[in-house]
N, C-alpha and C. Protein backbone atom coordinates (compact mmCIF):
# COMPACT_ATOMS: atom_id res chain seq x y z
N UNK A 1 80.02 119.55 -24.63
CA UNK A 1 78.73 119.06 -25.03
C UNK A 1 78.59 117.55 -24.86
N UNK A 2 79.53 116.88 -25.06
CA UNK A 2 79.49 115.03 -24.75
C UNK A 2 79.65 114.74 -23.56
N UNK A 3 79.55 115.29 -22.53
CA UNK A 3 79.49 115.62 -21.24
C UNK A 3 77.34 115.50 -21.31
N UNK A 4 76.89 116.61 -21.88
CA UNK A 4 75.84 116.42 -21.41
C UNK A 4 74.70 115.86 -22.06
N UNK A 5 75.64 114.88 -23.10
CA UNK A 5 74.35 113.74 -23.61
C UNK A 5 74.78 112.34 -22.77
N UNK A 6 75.76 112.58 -22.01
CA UNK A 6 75.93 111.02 -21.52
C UNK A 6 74.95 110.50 -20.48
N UNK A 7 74.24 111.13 -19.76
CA UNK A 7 73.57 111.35 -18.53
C UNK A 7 72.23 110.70 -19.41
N UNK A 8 72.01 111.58 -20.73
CA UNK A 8 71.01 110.94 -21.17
C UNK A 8 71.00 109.05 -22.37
N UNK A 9 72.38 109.07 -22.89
CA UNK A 9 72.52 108.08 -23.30
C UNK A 9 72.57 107.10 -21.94
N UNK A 10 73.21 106.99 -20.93
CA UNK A 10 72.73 106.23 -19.53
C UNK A 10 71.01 105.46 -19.66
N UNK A 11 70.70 106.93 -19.65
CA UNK A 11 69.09 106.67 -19.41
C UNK A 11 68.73 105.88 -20.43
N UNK A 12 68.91 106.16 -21.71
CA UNK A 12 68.41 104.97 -22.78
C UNK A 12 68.89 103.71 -22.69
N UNK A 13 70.08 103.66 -22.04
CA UNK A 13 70.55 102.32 -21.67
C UNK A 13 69.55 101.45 -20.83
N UNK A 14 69.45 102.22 -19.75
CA UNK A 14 68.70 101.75 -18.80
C UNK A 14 67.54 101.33 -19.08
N UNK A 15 66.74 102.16 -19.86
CA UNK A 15 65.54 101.88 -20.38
C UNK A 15 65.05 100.67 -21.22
N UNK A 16 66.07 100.76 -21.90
CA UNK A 16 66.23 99.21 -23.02
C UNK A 16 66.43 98.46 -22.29
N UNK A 17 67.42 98.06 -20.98
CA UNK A 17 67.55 97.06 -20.83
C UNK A 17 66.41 96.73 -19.53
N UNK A 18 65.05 97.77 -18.71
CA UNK A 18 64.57 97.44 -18.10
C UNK A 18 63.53 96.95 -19.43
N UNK A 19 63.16 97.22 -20.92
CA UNK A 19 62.43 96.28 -21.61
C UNK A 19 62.89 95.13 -21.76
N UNK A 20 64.27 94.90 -21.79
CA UNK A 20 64.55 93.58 -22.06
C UNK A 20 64.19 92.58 -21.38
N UNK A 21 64.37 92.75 -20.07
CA UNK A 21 64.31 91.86 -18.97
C UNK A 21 62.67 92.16 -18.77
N UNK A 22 61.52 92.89 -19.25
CA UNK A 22 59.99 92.44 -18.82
C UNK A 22 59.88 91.84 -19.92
N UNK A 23 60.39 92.01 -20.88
CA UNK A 23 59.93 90.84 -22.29
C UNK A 23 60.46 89.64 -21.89
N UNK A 24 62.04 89.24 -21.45
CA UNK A 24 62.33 87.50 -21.27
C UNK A 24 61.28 87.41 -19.88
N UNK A 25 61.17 88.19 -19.18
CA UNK A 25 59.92 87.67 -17.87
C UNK A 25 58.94 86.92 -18.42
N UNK A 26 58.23 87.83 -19.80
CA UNK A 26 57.05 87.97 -19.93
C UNK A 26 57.39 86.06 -20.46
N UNK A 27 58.85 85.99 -21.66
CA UNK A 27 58.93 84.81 -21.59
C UNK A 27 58.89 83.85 -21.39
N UNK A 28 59.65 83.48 -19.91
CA UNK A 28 59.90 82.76 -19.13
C UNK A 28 58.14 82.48 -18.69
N UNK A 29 57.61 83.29 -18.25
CA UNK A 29 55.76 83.31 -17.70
C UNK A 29 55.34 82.22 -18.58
N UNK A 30 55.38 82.56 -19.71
CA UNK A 30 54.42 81.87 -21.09
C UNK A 30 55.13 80.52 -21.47
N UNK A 31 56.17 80.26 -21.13
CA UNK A 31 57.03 78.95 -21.15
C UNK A 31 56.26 78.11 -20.13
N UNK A 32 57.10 78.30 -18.98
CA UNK A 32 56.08 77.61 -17.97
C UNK A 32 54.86 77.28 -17.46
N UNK A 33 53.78 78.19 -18.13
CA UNK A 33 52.58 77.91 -18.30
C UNK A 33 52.10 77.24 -19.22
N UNK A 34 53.05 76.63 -20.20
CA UNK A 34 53.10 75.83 -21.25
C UNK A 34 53.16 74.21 -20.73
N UNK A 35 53.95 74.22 -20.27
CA UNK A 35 54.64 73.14 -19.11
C UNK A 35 53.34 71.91 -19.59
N UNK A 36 52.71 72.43 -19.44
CA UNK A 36 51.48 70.88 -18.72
C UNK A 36 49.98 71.57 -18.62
N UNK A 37 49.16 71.10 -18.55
CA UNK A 37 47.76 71.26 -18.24
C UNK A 37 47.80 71.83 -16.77
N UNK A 38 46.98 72.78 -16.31
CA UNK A 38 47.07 72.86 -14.78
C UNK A 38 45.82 72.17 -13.80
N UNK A 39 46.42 71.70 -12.84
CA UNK A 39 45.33 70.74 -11.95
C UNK A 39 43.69 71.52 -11.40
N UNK A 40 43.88 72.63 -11.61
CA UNK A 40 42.54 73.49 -11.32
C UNK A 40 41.59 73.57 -12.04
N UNK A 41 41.65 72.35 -12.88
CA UNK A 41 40.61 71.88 -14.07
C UNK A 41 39.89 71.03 -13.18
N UNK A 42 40.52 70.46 -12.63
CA UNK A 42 39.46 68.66 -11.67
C UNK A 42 39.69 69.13 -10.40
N UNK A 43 40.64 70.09 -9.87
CA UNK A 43 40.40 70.67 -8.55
C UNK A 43 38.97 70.89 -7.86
N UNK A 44 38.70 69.67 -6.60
CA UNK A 44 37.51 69.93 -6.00
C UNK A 44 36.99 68.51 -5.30
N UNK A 45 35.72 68.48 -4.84
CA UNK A 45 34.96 67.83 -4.32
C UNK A 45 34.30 66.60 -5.40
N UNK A 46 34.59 65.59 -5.86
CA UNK A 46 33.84 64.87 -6.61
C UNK A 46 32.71 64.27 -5.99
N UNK A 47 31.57 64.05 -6.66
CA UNK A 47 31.02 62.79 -6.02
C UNK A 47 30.34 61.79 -6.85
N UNK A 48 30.12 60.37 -6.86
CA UNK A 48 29.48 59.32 -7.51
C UNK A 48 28.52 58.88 -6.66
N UNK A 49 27.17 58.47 -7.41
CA UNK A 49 26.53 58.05 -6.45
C UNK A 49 25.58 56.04 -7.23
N UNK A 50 25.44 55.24 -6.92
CA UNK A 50 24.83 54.56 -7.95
C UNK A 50 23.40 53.95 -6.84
N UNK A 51 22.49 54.16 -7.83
CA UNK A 51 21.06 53.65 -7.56
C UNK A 51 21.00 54.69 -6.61
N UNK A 52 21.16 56.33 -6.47
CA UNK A 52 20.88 57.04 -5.27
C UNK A 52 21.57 57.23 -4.52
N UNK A 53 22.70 56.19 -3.47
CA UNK A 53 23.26 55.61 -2.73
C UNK A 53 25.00 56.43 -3.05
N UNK A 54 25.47 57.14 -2.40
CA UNK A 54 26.72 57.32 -2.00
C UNK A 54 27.58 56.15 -2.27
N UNK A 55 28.13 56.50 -3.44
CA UNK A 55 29.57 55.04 -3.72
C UNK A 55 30.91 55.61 -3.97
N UNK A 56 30.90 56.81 -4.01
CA UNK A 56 32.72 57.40 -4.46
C UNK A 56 32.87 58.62 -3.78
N UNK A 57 33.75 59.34 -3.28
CA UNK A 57 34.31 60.56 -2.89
C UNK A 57 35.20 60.79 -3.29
N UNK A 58 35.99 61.88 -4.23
CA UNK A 58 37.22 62.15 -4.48
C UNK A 58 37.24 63.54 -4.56
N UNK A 59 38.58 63.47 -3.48
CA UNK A 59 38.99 64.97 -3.29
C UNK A 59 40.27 65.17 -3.85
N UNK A 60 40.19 66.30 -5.03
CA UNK A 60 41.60 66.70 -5.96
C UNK A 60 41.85 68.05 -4.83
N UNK A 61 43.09 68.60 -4.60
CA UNK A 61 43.88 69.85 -4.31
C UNK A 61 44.99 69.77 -5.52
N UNK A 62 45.06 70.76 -5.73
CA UNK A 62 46.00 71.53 -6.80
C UNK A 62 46.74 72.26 -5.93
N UNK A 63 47.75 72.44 -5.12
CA UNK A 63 48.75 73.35 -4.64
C UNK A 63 49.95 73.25 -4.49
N UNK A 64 50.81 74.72 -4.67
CA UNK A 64 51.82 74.52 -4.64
C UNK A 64 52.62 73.68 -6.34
N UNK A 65 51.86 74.06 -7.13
CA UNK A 65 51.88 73.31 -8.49
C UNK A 65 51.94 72.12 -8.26
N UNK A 66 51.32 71.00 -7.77
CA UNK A 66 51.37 69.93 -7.92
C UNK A 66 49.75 69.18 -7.04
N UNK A 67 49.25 68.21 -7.86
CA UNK A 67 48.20 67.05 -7.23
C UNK A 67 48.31 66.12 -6.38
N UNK A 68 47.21 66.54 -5.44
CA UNK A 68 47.11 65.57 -4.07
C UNK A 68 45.85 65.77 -3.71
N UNK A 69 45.61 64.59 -3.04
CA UNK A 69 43.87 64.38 -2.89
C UNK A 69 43.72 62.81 -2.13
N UNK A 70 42.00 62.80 -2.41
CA UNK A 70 42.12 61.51 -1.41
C UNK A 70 40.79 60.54 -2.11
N UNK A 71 40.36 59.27 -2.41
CA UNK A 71 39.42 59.05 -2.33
C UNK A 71 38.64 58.12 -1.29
N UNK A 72 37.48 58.46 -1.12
CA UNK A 72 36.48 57.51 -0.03
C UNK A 72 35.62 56.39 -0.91
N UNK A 73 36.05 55.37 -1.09
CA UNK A 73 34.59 54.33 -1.31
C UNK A 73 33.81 54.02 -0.51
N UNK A 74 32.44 54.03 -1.04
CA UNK A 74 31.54 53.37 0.31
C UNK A 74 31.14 52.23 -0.33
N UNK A 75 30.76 51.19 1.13
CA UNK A 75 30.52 50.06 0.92
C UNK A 75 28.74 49.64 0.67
N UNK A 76 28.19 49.45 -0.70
CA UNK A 76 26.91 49.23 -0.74
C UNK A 76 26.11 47.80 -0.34
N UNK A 77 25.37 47.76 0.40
CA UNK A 77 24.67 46.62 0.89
C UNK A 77 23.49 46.44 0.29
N UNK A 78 23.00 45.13 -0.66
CA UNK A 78 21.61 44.91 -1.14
C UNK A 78 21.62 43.75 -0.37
N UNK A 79 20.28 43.09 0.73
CA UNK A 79 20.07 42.69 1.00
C UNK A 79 18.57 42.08 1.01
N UNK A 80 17.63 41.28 0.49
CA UNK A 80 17.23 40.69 0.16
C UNK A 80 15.76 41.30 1.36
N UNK A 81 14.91 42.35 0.80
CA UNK A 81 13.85 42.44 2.25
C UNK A 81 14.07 43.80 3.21
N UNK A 82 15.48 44.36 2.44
CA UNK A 82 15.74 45.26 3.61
C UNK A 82 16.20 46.41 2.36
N UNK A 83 16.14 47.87 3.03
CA UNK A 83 16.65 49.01 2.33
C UNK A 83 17.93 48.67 1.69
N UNK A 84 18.12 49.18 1.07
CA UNK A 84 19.47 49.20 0.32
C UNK A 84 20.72 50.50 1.37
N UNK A 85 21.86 50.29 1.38
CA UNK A 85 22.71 51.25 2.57
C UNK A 85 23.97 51.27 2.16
N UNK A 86 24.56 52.44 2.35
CA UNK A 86 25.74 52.58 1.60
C UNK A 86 26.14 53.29 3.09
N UNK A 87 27.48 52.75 3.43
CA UNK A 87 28.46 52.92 4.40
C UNK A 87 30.14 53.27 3.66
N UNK A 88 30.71 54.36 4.34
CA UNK A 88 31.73 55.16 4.18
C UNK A 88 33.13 53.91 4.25
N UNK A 89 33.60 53.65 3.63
CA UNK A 89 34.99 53.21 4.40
C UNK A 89 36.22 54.16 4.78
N UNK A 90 37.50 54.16 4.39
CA UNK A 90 38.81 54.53 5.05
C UNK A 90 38.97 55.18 3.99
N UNK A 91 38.97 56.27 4.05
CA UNK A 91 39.92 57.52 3.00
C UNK A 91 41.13 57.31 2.83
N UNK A 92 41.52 57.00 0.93
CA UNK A 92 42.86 56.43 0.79
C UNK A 92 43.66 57.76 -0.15
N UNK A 93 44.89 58.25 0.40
CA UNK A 93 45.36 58.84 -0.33
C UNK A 93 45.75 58.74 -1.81
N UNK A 94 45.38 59.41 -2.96
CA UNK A 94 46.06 59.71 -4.18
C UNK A 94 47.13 59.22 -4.41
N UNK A 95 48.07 58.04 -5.10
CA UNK A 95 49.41 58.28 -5.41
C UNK A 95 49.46 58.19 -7.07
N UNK A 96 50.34 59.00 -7.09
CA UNK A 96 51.18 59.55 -8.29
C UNK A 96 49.91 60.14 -9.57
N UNK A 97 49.28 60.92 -8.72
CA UNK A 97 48.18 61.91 -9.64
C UNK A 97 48.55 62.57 -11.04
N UNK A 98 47.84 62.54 -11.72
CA UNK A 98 48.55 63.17 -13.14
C UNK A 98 47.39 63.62 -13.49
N UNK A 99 47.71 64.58 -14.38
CA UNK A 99 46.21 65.51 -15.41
C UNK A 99 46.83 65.69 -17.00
N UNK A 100 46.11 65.75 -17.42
CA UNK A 100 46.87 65.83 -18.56
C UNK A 100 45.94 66.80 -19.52
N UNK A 101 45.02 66.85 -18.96
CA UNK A 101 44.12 68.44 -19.60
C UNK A 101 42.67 67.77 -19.55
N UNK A 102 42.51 66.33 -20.05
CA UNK A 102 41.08 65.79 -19.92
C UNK A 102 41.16 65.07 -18.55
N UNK A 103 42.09 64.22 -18.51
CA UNK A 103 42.16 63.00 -17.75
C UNK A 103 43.12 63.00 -16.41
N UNK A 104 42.36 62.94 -15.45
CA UNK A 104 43.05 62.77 -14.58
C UNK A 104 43.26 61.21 -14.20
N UNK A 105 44.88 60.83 -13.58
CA UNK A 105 44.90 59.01 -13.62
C UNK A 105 45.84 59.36 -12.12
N UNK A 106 45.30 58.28 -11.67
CA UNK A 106 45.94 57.55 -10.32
C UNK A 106 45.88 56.49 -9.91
N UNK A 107 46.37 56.14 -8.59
CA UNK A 107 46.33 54.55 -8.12
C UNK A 107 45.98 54.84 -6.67
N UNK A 108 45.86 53.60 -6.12
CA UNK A 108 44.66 54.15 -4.43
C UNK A 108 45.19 52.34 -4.15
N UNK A 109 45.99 52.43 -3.03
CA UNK A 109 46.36 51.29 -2.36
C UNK A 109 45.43 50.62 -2.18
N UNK A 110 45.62 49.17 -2.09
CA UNK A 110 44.25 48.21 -2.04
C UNK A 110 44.37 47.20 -0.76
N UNK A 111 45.50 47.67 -0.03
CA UNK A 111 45.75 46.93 0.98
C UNK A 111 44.67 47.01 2.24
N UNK A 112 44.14 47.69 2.23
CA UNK A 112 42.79 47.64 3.35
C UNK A 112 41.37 47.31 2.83
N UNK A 113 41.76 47.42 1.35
CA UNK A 113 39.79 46.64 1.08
C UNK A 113 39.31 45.50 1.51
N UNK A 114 40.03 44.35 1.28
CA UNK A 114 39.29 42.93 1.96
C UNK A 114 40.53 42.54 2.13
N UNK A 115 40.94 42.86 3.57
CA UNK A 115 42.06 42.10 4.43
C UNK A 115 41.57 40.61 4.80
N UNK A 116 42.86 40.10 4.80
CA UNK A 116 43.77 39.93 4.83
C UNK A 116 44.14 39.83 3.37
N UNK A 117 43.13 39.18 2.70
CA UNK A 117 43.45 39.02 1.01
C UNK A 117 44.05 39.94 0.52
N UNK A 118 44.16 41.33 0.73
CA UNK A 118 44.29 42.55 0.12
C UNK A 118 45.79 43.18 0.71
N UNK A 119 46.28 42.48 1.55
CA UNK A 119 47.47 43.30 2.32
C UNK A 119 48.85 42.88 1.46
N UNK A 120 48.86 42.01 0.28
CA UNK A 120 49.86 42.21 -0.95
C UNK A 120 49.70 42.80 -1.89
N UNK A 121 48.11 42.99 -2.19
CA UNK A 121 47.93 43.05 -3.79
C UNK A 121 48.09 44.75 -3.95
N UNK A 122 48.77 44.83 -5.50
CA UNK A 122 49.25 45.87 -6.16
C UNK A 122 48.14 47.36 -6.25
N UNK A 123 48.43 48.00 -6.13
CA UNK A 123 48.21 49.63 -5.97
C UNK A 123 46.79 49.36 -7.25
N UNK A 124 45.58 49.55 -7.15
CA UNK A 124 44.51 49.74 -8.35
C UNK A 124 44.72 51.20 -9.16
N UNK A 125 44.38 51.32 -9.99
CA UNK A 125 44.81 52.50 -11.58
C UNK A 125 43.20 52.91 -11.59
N UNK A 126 43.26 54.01 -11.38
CA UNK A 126 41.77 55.00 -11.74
C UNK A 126 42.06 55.97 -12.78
N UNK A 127 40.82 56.05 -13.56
CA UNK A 127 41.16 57.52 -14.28
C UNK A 127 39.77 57.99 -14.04
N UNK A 128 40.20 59.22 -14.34
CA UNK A 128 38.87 60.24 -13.93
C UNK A 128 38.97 60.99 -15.47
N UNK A 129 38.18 60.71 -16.23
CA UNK A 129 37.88 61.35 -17.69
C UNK A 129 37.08 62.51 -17.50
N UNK A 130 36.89 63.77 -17.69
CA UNK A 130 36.70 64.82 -17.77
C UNK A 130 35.38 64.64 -18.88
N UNK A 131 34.04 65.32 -18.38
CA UNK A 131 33.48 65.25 -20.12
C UNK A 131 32.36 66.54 -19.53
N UNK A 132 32.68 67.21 -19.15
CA UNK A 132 32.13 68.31 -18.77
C UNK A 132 32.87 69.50 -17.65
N UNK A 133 32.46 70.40 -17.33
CA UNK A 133 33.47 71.15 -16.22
C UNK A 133 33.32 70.97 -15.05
N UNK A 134 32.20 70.57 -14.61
CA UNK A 134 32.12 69.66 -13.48
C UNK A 134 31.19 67.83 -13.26
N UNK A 135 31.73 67.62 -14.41
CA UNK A 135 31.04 65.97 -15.03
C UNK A 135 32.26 65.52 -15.10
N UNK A 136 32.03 64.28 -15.25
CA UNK A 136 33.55 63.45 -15.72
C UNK A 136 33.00 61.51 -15.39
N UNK A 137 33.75 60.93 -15.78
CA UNK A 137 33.49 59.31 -15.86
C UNK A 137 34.84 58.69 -15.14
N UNK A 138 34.35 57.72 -14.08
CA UNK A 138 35.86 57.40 -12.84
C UNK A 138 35.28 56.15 -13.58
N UNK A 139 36.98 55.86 -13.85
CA UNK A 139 36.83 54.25 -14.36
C UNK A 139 38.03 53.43 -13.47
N UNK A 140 37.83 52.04 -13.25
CA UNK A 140 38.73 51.69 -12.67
C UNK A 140 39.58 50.59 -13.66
N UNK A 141 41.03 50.94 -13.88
CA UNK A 141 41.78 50.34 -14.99
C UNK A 141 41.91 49.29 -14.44
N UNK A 142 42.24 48.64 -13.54
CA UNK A 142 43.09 47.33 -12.98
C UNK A 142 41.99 46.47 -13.04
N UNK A 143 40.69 46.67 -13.26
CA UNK A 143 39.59 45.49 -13.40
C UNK A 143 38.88 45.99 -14.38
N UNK A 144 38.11 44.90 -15.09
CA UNK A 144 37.18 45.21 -16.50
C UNK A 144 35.95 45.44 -15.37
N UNK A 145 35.54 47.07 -15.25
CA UNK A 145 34.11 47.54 -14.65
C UNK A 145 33.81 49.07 -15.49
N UNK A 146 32.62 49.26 -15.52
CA UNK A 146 31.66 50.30 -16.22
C UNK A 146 32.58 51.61 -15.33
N UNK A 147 32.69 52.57 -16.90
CA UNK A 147 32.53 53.90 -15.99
C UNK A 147 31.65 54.21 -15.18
N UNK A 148 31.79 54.76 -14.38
CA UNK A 148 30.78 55.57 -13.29
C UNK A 148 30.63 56.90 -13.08
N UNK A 149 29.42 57.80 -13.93
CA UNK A 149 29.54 59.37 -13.91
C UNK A 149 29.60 59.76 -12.33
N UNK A 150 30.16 60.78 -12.15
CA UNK A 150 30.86 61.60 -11.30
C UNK A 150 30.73 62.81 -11.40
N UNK A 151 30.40 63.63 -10.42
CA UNK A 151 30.30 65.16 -10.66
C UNK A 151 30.50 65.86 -9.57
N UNK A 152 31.21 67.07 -9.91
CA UNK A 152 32.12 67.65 -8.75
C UNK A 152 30.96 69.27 -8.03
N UNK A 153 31.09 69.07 -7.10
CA UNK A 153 30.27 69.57 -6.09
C UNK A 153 29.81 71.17 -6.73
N UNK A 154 29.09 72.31 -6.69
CA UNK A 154 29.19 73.10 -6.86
C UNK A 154 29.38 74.52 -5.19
N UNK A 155 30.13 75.25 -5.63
CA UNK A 155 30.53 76.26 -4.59
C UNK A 155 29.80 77.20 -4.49
């Protein structure tokens, strides 16, 4: 007779230990999603615009678990008699992007804004404050200037 409960004590073995291992899964899942805020909160197309006029572009990607993106300033012209014109400059990559659930913060090399002056000076600090799901306020830390609302494109 202990012959033919072993076949079935096996099976309960087995069974317990295929729960064990979907419960630490289920663990391990809910740990790491703990980790941090995820970037598919500000993931997208931003845009700023002031007096009408095209003044900010920022593009967030979230992949591969981690932030990368780019922003475009354009250059606004008031000239005294003439339309007002906002021109695109050089798309500068994102470095060292962070989210933190409201706030997204970065820095955007400054070495091509007004060359030659600009080809030492230190990396500028942005944050992008979140105050809606596709609203938010881009401020620039490295100089005392006004937030600027921002709002990310709809799909």
């Amino acid at each position: 007779m202990r012959t033919r409960f072993a076949p079935l004590s096996f099976f309960a073995a087995l069974i317990a230990t295929a729960v064990l291992v979907q419960a630490s899964s289920r663990d391990v899942a809910a740990s790491s999603s703990n980790e941090g805020p995820r970037g598919d909160a500000v993931e997208g197309v931003w845009r700023a615009q002031i007096d009408g006029l095209p003044a900010v572009t920022l593009n967030v990607t979230y992949e591969t678990g981690s932030l990368n993106g780019a922003i475009l300033f354009y250059l606004l012209r008031r000239e005294p008699g003439k339309a007002e014109t906002s021109t695109p400059g050089i798309p500068e990559p994102l470095i060292d992007p962070k989210f933190d659930g409201v706030t997204l913060s970065f820095s955007v090399s400054h070495r091509r804004a007004h060359p030659p002056a600009s080809f030492h000076t230190p990396p500028v600090r942005f944050t992008l404050r979140l105050t809606g799901p596709n609203a938010g306020e881009l401020t620039n830390q490295s100089e005392a200037s006004p937030e600027v609302g921002i709002f990310r494109d709809h799909d």
